[in-house]
N, C-alpha and C. Protein backbone atom coordinates (compact mmCIF):
# COMPACT_ATOMS: atom_id res chain seq x y z
N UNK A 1 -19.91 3.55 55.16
CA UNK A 1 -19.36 2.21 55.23
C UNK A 1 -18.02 2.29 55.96
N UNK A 2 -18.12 1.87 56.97
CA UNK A 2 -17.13 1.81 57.62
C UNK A 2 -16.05 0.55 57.51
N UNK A 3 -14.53 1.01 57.89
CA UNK A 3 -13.85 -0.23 57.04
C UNK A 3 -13.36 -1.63 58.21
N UNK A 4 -14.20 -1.63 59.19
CA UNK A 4 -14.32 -2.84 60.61
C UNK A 4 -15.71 -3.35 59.76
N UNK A 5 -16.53 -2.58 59.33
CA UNK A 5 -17.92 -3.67 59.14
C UNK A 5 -17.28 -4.36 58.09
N UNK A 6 -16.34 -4.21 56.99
CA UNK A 6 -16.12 -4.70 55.83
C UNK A 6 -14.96 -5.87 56.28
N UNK A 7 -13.86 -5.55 57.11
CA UNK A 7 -13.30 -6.91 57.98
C UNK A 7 -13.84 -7.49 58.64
N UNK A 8 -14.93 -7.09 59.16
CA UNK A 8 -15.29 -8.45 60.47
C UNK A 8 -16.35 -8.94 59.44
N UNK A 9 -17.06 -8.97 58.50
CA UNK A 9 -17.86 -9.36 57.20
C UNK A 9 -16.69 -10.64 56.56
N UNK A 10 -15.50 -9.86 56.01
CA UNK A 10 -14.41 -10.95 55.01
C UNK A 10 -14.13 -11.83 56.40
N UNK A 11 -13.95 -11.77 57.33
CA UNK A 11 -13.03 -12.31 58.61
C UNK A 11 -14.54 -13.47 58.07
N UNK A 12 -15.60 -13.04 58.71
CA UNK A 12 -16.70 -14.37 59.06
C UNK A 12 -17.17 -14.91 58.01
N UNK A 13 -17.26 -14.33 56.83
CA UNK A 13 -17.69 -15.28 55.68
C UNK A 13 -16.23 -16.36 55.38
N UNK A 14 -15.44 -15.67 55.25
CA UNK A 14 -13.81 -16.58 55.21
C UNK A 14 -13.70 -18.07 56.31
N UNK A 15 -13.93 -17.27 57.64
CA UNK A 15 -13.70 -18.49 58.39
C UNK A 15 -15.46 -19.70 58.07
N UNK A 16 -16.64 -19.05 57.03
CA UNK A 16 -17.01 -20.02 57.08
C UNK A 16 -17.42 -21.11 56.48
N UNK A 17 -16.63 -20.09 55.02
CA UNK A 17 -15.41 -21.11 54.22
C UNK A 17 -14.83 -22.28 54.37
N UNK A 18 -14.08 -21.51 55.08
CA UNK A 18 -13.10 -22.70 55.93
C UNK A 18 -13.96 -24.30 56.98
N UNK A 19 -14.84 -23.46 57.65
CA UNK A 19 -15.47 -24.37 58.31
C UNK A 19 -16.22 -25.46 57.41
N UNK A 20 -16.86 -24.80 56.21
CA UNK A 20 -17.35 -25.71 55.44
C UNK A 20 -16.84 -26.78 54.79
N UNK A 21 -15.08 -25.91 54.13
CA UNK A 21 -14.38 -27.41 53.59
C UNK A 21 -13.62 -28.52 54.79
N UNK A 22 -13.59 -28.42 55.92
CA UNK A 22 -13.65 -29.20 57.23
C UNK A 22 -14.55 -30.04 57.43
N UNK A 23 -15.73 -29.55 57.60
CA UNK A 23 -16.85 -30.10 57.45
C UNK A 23 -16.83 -31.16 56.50
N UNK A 24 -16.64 -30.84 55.09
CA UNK A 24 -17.11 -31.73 54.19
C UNK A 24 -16.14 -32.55 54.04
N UNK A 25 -14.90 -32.37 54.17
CA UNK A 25 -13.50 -32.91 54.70
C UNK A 25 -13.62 -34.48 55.00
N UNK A 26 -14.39 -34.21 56.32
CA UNK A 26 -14.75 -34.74 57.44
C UNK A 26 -15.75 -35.40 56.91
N UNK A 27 -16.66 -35.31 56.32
CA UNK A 27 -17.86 -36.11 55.67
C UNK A 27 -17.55 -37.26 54.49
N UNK A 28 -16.24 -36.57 54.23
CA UNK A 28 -16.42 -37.74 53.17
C UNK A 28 -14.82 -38.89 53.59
N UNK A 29 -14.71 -38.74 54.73
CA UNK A 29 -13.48 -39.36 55.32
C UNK A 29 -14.57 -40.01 56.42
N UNK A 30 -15.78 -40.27 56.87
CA UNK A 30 -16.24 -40.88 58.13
C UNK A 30 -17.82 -41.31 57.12
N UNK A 31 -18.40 -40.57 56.08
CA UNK A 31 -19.40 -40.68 55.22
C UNK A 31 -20.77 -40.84 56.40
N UNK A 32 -20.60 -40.01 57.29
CA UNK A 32 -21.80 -39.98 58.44
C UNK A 32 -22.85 -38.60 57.92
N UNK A 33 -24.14 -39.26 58.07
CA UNK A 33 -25.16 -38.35 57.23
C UNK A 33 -25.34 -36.76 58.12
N UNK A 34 -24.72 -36.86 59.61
CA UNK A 34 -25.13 -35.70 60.51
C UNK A 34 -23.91 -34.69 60.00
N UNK A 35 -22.56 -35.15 59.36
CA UNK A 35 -21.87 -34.64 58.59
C UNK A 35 -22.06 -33.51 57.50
N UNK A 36 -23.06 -34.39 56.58
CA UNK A 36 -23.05 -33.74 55.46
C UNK A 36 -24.61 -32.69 55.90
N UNK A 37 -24.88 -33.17 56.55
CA UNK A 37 -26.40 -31.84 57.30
C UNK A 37 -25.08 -30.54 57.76
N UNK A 38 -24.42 -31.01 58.35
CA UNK A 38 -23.66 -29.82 59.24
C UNK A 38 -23.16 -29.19 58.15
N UNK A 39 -22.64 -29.49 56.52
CA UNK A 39 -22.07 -29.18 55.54
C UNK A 39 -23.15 -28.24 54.81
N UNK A 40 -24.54 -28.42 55.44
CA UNK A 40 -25.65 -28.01 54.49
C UNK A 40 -25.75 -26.23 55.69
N UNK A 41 -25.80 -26.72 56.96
CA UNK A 41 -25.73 -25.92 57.59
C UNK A 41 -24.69 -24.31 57.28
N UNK A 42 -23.37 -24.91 57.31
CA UNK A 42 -22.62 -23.62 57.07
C UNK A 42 -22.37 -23.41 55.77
N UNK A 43 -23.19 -23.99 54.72
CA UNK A 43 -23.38 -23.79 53.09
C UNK A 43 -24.61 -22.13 53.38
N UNK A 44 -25.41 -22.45 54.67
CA UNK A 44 -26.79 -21.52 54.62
C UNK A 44 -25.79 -20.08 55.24
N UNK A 45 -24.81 -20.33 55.94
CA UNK A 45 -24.21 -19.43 56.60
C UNK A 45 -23.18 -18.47 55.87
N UNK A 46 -22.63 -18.97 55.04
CA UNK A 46 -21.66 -18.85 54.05
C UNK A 46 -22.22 -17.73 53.01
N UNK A 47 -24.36 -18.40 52.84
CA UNK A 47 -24.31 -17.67 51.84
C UNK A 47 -24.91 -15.97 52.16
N UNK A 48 -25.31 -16.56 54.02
CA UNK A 48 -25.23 -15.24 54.45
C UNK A 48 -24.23 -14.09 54.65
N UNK A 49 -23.26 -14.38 55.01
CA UNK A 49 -21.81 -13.90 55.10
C UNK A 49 -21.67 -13.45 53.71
N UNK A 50 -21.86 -14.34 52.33
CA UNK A 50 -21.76 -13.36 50.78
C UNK A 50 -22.33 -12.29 50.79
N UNK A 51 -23.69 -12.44 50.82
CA UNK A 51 -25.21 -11.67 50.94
C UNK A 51 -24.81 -10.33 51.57
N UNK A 52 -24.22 -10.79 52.91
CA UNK A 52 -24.06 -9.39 53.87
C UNK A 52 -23.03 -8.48 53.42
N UNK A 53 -21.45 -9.30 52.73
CA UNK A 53 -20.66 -8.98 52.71
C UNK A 53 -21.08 -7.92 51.09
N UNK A 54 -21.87 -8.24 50.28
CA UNK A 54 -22.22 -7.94 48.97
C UNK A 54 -23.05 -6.38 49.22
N UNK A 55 -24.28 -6.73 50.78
CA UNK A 55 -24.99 -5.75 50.94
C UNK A 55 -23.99 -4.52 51.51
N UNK A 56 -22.74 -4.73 52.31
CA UNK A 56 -21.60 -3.40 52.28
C UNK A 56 -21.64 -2.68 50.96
N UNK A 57 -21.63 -3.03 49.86
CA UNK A 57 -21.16 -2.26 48.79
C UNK A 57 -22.29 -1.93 47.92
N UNK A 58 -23.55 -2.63 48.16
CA UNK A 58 -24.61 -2.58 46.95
C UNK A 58 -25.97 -2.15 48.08
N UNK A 59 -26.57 -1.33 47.44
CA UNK A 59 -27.66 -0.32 48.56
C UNK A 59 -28.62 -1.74 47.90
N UNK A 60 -29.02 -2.04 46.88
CA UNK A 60 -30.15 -2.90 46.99
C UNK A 60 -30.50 -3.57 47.70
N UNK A 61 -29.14 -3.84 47.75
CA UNK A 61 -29.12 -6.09 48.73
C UNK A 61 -29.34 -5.21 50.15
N UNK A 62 -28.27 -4.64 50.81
CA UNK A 62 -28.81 -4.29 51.65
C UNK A 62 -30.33 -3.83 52.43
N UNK A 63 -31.04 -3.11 51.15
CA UNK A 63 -32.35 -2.40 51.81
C UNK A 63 -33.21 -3.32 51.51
N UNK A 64 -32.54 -4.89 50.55
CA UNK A 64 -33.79 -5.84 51.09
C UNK A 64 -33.46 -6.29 52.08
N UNK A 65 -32.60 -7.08 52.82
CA UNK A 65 -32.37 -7.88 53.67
C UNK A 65 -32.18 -6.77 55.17
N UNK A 66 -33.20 -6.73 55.76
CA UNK A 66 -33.52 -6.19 56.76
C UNK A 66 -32.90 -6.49 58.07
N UNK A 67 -33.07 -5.89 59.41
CA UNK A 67 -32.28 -6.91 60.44
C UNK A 67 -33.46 -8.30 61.05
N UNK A 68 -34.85 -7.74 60.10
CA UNK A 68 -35.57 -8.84 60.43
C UNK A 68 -35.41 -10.20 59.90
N UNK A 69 -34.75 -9.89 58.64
CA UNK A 69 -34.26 -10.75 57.31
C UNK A 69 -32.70 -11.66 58.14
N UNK A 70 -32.50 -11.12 58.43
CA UNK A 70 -30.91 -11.21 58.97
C UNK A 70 -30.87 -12.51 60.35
N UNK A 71 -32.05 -12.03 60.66
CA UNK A 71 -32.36 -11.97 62.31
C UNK A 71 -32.76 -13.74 62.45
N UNK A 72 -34.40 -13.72 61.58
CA UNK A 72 -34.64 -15.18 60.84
C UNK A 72 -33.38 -16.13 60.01
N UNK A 73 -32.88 -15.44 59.52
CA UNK A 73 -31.40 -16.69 58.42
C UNK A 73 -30.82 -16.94 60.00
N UNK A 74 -30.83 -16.50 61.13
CA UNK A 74 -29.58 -16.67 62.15
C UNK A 74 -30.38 -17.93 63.01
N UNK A 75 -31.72 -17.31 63.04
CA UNK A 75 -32.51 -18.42 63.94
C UNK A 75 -32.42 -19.67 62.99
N UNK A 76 -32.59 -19.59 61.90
CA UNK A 76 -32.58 -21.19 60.80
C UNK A 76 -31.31 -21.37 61.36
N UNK A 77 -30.39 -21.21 61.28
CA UNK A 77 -29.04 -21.70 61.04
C UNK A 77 -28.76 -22.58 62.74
N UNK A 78 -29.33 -21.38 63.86
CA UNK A 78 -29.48 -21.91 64.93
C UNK A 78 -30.11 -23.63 65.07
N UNK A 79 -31.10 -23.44 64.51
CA UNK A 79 -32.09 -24.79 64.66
C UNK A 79 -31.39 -25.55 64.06
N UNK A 80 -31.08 -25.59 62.97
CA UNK A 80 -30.51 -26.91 62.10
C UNK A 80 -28.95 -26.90 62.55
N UNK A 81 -28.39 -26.18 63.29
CA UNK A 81 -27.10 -26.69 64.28
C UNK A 81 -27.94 -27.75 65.41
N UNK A 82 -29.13 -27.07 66.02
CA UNK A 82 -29.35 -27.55 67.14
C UNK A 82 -30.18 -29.41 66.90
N UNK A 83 -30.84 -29.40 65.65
CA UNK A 83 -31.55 -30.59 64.69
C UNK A 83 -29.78 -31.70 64.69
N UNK A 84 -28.97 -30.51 63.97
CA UNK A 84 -27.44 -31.74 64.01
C UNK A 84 -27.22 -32.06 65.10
N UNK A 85 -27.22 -31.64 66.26
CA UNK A 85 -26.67 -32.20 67.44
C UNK A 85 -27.62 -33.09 67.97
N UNK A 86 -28.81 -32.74 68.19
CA UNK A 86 -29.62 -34.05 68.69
C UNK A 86 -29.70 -35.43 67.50
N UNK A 87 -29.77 -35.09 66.98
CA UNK A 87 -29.82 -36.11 65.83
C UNK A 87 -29.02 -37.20 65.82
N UNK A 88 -29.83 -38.48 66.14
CA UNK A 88 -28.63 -39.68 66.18
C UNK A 88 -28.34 -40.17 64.85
């Protein structure tokens, strides 16, 4: 375990933290429904960033969540960014 995988892990789950209470910030100051989707979005991201940040220290989590595992949560997260933006 190297100690860059364990910062750039706290760095991106942190900032997506942050992005989320912005997000929801923002959702409940404009109450627009593509808002609270985008809030659902980096809720899925967030709990990847735990997950990953959890699988650094715990061999289980890790040897389930595969880079195929990893690979799929990135493509979801992709689509339902890409579902928020078209979405009127």
């Amino acid at each position: 375990m190297e100690i860059s995988n364990i910062i750039i892990s706290a760095c991106v789950t942190i900032f997506s933290l942050g992005l989320l209470v912005v997000s929801y910030a923002s959702y409940r100051k404009y109450k627009t429904p593509k808002l609270l989707f985008i809030c659902g979005v980096f809720v899925l991201f967030l709990v990847k960033g735990v997950l990953f940040s959890l699988g650094l220290f715990i061999t289980e989590i890790s040897a389930f969540f595969t880079y195929t595992i990893w690979g799929m949560f990135d493509v979801l997260v992709l689509i339902l960014l890409f579902v928020a933006t078209i979405k009127r």
